[in-house]
PDB file of N, CA and C in Angstrom:
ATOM      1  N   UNK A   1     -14.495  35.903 -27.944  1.00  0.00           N
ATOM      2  CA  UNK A   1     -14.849  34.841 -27.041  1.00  0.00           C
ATOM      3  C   UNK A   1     -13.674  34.599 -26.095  1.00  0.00           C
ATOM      4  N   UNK A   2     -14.036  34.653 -24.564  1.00  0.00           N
ATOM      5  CA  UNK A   2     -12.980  34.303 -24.092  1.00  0.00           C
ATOM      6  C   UNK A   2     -12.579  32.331 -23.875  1.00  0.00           C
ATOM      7  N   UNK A   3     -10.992  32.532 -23.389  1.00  0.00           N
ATOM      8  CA  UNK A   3     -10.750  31.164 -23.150  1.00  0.00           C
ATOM      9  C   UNK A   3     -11.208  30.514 -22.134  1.00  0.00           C
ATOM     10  N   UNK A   4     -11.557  29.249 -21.847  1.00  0.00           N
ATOM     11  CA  UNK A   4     -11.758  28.458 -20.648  1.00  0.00           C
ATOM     12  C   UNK A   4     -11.188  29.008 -19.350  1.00  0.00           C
ATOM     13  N   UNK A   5     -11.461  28.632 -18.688  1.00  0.00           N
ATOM     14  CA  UNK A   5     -11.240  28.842 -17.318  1.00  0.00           C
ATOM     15  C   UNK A   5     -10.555  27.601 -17.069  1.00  0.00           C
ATOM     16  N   UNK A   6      -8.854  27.594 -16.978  1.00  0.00           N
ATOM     17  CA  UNK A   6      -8.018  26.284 -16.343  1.00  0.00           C
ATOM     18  C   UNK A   6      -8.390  25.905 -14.928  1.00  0.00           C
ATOM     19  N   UNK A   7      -9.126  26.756 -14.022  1.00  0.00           N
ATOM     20  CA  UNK A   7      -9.515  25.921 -12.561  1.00  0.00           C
ATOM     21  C   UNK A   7     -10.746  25.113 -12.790  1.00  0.00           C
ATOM     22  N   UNK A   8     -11.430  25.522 -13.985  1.00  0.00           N
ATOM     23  CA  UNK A   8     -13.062  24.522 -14.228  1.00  0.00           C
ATOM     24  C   UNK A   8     -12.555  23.430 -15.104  1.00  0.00           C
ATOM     25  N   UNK A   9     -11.427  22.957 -15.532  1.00  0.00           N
ATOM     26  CA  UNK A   9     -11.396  21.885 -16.052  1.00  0.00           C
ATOM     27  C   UNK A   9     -11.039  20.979 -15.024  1.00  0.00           C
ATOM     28  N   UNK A  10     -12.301  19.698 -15.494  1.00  0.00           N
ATOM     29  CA  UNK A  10     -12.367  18.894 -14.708  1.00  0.00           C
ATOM     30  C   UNK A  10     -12.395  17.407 -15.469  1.00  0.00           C
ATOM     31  N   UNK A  11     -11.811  17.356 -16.264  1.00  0.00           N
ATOM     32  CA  UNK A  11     -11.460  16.288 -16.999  1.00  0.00           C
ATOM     33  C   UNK A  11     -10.406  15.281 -16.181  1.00  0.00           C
ATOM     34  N   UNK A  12      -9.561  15.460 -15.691  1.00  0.00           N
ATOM     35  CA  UNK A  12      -8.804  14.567 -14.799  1.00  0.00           C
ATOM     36  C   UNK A  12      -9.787  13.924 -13.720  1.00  0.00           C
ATOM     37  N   UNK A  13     -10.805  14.885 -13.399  1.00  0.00           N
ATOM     38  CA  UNK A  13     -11.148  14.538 -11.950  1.00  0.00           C
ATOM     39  C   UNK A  13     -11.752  12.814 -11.821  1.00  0.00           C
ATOM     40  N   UNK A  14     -12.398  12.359 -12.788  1.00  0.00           N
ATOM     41  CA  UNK A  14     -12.862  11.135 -13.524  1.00  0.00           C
ATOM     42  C   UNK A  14     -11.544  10.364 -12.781  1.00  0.00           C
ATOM     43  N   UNK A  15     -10.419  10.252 -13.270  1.00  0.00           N
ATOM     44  CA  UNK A  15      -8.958   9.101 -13.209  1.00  0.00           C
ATOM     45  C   UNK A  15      -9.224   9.381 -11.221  1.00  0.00           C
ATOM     46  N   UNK A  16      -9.116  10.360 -10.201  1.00  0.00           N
ATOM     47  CA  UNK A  16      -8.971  10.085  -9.304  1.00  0.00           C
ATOM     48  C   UNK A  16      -9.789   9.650  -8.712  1.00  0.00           C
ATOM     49  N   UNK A  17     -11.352  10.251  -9.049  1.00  0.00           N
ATOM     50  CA  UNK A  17     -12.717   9.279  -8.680  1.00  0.00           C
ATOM     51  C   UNK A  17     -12.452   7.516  -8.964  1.00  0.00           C
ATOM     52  N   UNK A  18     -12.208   7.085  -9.956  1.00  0.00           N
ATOM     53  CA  UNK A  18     -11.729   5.840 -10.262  1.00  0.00           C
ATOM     54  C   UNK A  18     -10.687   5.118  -9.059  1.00  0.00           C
ATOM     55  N   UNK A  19      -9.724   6.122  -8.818  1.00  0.00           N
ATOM     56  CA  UNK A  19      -8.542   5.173  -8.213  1.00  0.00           C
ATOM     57  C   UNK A  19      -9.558   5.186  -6.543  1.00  0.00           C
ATOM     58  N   UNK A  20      -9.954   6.225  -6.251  1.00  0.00           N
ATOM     59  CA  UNK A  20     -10.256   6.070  -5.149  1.00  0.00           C
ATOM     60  C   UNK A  20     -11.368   4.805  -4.664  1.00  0.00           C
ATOM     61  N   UNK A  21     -12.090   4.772  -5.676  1.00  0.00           N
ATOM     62  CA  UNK A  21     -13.098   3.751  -5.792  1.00  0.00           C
ATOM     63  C   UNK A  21     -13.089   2.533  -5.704  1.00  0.00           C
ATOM     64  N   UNK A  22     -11.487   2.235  -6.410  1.00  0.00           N
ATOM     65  CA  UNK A  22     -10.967   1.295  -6.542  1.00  0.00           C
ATOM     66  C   UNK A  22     -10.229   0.535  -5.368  1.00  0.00           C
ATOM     67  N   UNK A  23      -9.258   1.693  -4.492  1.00  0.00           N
ATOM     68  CA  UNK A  23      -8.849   1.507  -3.312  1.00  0.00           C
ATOM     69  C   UNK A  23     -10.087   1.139  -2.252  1.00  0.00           C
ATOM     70  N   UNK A  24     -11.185   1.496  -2.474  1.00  0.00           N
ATOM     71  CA  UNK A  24     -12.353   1.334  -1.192  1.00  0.00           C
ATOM     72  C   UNK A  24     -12.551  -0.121  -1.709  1.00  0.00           C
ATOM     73  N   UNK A  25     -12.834  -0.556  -3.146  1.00  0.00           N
ATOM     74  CA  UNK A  25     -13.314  -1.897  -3.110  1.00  0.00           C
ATOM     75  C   UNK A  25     -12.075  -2.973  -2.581  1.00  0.00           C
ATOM     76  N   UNK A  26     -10.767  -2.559  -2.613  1.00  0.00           N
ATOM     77  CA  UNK A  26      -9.829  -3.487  -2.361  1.00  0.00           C
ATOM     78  C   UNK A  26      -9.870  -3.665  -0.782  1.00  0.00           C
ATOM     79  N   UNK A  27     -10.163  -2.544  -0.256  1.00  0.00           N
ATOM     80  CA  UNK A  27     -10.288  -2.278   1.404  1.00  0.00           C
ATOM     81  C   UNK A  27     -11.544  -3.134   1.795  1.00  0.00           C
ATOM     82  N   UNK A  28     -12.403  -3.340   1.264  1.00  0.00           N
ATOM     83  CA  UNK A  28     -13.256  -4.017   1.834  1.00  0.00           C
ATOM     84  C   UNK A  28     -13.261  -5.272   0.979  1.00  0.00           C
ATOM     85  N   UNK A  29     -12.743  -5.863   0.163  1.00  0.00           N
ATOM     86  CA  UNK A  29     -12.716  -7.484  -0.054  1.00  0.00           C
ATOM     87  C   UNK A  29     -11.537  -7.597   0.640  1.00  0.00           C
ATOM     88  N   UNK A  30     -10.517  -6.932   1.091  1.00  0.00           N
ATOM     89  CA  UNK A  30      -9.406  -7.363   2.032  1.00  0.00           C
ATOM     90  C   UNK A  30      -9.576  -7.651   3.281  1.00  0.00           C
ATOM     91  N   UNK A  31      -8.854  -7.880   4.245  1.00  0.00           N
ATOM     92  CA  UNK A  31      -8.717  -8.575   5.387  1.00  0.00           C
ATOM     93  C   UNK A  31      -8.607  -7.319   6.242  1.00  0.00           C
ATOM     94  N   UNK A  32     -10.138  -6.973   7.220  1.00  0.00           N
ATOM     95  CA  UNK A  32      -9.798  -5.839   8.095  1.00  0.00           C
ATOM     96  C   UNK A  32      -8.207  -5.707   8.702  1.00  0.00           C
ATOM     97  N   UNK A  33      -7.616  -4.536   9.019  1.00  0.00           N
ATOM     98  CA  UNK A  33      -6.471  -4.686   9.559  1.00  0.00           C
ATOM     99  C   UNK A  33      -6.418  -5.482  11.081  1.00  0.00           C
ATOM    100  N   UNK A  34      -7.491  -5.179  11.781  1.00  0.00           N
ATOM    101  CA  UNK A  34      -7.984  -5.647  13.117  1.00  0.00           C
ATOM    102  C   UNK A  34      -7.427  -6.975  13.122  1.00  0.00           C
ATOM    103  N   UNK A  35      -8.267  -7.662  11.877  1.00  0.00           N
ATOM    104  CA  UNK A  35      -7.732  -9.312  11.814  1.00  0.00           C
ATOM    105  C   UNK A  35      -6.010  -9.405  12.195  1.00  0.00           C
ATOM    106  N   UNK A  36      -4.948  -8.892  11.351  1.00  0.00           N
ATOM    107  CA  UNK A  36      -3.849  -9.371  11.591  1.00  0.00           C
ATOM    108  C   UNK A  36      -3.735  -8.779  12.692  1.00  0.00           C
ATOM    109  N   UNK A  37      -2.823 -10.427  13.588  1.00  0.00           N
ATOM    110  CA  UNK A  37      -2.119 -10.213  14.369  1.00  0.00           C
ATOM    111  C   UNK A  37      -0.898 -11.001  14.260  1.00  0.00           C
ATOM    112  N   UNK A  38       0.226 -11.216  15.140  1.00  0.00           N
ATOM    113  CA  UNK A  38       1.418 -11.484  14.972  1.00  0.00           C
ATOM    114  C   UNK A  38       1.605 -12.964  14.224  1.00  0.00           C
ATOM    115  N   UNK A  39       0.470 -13.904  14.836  1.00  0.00           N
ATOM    116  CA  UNK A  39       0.547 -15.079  14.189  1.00  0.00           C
ATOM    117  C   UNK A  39       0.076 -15.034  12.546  1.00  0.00           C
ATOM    118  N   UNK A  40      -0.742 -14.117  11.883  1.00  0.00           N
ATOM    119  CA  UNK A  40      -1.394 -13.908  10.877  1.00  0.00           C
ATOM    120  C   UNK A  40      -0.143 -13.078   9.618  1.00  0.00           C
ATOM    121  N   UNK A  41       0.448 -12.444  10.251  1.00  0.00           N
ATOM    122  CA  UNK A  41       1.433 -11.544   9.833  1.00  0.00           C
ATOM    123  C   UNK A  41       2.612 -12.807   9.620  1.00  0.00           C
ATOM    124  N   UNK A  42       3.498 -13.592  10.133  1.00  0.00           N
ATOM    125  CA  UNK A  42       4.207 -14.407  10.277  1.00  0.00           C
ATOM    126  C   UNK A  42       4.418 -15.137   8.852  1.00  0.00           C
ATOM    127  N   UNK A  43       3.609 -15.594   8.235  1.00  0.00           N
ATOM    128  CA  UNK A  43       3.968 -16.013   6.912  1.00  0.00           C
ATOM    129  C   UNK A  43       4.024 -15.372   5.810  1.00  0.00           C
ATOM    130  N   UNK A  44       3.223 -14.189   5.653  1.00  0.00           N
ATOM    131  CA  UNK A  44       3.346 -13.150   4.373  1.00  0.00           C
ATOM    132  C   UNK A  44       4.672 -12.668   4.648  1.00  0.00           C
ATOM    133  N   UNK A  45       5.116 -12.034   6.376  1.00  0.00           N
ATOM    134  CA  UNK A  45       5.918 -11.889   6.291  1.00  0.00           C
ATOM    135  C   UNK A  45       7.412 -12.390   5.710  1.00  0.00           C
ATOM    136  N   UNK A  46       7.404 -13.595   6.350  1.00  0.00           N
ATOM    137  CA  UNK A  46       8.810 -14.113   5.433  1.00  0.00           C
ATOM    138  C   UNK A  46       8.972 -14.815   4.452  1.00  0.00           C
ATOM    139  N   UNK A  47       7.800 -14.769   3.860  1.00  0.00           N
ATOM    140  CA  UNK A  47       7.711 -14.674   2.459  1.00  0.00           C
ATOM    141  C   UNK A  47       8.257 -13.423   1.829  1.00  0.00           C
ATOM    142  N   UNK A  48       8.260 -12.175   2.360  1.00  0.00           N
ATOM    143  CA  UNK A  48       8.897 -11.212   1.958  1.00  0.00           C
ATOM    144  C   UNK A  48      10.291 -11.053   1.968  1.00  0.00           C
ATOM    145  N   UNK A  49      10.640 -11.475   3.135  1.00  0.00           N
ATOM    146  CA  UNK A  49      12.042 -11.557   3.691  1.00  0.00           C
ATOM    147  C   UNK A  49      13.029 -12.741   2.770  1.00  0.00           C
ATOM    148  N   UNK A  50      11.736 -13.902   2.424  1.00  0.00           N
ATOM    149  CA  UNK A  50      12.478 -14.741   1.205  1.00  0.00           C
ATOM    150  C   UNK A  50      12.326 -14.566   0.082  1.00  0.00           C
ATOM    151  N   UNK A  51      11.980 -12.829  -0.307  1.00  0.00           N
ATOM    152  CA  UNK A  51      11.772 -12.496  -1.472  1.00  0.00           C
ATOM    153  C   UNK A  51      12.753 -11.102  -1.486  1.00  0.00           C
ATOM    154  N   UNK A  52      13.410 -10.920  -0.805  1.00  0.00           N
ATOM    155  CA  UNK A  52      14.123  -9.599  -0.599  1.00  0.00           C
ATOM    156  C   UNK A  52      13.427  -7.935  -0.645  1.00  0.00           C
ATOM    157  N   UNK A  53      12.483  -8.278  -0.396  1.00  0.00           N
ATOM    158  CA  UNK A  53      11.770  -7.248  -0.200  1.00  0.00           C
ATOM    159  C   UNK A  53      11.790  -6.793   1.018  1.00  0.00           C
ATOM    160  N   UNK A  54      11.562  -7.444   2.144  1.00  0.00           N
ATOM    161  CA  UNK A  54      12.414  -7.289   3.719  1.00  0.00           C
ATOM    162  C   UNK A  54      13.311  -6.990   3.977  1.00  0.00           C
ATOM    163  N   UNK A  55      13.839  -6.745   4.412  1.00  0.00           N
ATOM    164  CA  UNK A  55      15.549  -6.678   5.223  1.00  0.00           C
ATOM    165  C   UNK A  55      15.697  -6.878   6.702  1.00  0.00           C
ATOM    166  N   UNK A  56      15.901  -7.851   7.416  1.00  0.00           N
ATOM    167  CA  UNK A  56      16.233  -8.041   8.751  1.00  0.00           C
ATOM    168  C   UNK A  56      17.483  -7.522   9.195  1.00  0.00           C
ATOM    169  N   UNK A  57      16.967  -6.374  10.111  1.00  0.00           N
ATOM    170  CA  UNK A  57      18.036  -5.644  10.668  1.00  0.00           C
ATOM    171  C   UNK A  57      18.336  -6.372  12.144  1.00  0.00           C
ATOM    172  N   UNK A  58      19.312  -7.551  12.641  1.00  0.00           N
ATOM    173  CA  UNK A  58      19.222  -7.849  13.934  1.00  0.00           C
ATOM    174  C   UNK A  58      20.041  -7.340  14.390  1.00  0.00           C
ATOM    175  N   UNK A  59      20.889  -6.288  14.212  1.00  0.00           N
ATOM    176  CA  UNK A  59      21.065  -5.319  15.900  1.00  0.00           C
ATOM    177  C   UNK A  59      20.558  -4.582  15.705  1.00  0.00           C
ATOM    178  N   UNK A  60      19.594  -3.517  15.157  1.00  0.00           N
ATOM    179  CA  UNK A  60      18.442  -2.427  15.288  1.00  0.00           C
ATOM    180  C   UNK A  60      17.042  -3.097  15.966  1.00  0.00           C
ATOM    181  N   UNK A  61      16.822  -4.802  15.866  1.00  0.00           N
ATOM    182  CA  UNK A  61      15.663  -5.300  15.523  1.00  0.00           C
ATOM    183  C   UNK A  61      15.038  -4.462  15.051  1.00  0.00           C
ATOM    184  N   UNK A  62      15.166  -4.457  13.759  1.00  0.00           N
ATOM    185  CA  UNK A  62      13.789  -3.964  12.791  1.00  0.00           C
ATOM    186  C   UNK A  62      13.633  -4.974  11.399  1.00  0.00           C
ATOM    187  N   UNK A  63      12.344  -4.686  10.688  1.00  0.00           N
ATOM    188  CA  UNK A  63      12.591  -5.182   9.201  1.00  0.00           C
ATOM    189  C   UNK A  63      12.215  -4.082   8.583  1.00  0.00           C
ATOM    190  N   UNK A  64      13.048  -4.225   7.711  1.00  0.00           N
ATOM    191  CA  UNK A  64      13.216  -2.574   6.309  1.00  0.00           C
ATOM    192  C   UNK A  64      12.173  -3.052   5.435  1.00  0.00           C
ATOM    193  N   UNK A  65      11.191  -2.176   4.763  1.00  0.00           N
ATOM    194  CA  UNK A  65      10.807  -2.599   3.322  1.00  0.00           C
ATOM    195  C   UNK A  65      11.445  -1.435   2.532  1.00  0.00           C
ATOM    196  N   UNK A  66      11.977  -2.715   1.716  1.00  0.00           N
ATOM    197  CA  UNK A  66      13.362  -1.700   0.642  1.00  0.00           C
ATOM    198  C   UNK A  66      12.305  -1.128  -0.122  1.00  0.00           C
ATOM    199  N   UNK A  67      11.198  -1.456  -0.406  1.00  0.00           N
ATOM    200  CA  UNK A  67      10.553  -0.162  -1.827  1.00  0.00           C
ATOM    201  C   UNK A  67      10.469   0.883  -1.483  1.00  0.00           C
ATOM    202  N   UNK A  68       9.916   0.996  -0.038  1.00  0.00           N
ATOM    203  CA  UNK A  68       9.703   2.285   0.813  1.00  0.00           C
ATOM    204  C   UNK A  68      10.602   2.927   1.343  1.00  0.00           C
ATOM    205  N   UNK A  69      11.219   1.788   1.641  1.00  0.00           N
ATOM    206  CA  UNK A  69      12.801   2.535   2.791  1.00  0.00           C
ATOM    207  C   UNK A  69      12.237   2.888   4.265  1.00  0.00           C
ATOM    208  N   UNK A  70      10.992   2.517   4.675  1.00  0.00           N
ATOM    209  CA  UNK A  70      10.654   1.982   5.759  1.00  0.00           C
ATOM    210  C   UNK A  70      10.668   1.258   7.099  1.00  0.00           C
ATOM    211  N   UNK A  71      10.983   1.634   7.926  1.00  0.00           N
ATOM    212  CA  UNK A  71      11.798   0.399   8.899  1.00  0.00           C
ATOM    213  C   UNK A  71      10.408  -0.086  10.092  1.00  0.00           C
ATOM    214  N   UNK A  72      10.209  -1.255  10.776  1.00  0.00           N
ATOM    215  CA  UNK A  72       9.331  -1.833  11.182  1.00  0.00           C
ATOM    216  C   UNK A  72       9.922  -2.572  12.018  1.00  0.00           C
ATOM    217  N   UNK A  73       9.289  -2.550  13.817  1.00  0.00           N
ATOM    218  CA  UNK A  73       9.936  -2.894  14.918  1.00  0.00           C
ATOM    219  C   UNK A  73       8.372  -4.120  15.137  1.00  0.00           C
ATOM    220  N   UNK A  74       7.455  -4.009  14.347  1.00  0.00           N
ATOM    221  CA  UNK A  74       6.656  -5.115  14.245  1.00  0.00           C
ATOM    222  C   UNK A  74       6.032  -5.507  13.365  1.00  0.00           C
ATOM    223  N   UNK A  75       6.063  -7.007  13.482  1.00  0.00           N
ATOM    224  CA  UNK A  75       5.758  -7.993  11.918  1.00  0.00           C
ATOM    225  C   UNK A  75       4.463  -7.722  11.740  1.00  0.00           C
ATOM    226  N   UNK A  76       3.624  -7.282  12.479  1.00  0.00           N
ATOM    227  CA  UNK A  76       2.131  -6.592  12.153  1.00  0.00           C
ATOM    228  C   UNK A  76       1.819  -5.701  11.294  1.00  0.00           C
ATOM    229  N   UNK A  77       2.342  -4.876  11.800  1.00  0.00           N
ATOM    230  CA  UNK A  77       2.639  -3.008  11.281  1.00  0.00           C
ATOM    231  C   UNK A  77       3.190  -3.712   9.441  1.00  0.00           C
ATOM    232  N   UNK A  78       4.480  -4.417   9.692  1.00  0.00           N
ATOM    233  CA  UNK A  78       4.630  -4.280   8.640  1.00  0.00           C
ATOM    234  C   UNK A  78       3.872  -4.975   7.284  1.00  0.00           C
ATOM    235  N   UNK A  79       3.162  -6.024   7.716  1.00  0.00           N
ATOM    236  CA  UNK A  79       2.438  -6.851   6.841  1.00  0.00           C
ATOM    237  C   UNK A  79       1.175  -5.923   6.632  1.00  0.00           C
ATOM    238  N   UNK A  80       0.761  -5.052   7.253  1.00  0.00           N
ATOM    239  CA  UNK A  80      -0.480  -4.430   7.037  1.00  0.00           C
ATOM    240  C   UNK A  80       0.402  -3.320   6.178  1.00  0.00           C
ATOM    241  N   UNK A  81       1.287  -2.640   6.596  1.00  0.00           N
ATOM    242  CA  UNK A  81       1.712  -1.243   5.689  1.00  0.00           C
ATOM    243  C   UNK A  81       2.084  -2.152   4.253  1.00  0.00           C
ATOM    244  N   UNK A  82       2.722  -3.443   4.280  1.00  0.00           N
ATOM    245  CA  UNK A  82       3.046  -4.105   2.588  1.00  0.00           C
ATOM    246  C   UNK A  82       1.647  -4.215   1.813  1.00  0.00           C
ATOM    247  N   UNK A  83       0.777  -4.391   2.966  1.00  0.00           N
ATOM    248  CA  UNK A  83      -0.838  -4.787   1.839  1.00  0.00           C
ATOM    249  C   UNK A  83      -1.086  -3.213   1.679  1.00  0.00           C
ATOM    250  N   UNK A  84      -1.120  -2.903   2.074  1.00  0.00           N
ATOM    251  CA  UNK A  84      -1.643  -1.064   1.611  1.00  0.00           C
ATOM    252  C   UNK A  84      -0.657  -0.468   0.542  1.00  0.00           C
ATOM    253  N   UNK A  85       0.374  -0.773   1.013  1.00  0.00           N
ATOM    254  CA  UNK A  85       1.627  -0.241  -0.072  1.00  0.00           C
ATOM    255  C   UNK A  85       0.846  -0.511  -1.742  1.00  0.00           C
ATOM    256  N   UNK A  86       1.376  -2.363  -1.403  1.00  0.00           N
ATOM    257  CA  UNK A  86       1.041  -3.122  -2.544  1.00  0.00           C
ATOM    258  C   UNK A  86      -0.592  -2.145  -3.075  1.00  0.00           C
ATOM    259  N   UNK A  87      -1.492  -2.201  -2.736  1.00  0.00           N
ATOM    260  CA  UNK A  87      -2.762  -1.895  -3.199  1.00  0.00           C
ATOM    261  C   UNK A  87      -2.926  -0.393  -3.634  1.00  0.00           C
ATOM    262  N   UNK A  88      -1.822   0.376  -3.294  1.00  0.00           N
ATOM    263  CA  UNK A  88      -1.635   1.565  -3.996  1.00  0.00           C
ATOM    264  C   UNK A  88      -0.969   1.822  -4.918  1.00  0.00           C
ATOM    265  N   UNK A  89      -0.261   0.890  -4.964  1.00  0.00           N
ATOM    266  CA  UNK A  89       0.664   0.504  -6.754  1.00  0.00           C
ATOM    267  C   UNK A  89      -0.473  -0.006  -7.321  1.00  0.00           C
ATOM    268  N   UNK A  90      -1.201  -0.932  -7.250  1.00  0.00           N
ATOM    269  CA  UNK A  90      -2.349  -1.976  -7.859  1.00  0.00           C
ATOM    270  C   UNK A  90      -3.288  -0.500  -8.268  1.00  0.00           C
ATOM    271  N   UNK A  91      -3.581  -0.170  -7.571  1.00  0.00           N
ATOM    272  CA  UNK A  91      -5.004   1.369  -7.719  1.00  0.00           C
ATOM    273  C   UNK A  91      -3.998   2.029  -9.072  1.00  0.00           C
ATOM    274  N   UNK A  92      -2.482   2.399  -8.363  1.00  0.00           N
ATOM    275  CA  UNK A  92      -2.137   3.688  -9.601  1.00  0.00           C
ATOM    276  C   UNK A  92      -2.014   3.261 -10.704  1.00  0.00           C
ATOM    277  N   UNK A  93      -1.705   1.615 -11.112  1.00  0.00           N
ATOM    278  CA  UNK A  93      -1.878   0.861 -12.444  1.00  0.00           C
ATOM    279  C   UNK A  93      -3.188   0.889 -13.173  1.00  0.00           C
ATOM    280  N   UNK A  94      -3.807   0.438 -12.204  1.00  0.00           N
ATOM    281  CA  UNK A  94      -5.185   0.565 -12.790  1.00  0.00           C
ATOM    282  C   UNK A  94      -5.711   1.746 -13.237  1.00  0.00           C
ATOM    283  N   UNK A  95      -5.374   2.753 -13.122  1.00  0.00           N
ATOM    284  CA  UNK A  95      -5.575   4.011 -13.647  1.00  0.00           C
ATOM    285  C   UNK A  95      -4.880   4.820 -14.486  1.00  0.00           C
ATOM    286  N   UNK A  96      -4.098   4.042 -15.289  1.00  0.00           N
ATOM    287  CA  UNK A  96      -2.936   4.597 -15.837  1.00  0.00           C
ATOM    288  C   UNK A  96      -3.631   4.226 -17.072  1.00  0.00           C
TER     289      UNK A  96
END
């Protein structure tokens, strides 16, 4: 009898169907990105910045997100890339 075939196992494939599934439901109970704009972005933001998760660079003007090592020339960009970040840690937990 021969052995399995290692490209037909598809036992993992289940955990990434899951995460992905998971990321679509967070994407749509979340806040289209469209919605934020600079005024909307403004308080998550420095909430970050008073959580050290930011870094205000004022002679580059940028803000860093230290998890990523990321740099951001707008408080938009970056409050939308922290909710996506965040929700892809949240997905890879949930599947662990």
């Amino acid at each position: 009898m021969s052995s399995p075939d290692p490209h037909d196992d598809t036992s993992a494939d289940y955990k990434q169907f899951e995460k992905d599934l998971l990321a679509q439901d967070r994407d749509a109970a979340g806040v289209d990105t469209g919605d934020v704009d600079d005024v909307t972005a403004q308080n998550p933001v420095s909430e970050l910045v008073d959580a050290n998760v930011v870094t205000p660079v004022p002679e580059s003007r940028v803000l860093v997100h230290e998890p990523s090592g990321t740099a951001f020339d707008s408080i938009t960009q970056l409050a939308v890339f922290h909710r996506g970040w965040t929700a892809g840690l949240d997905a890879d937990a949930d599947c662990e």
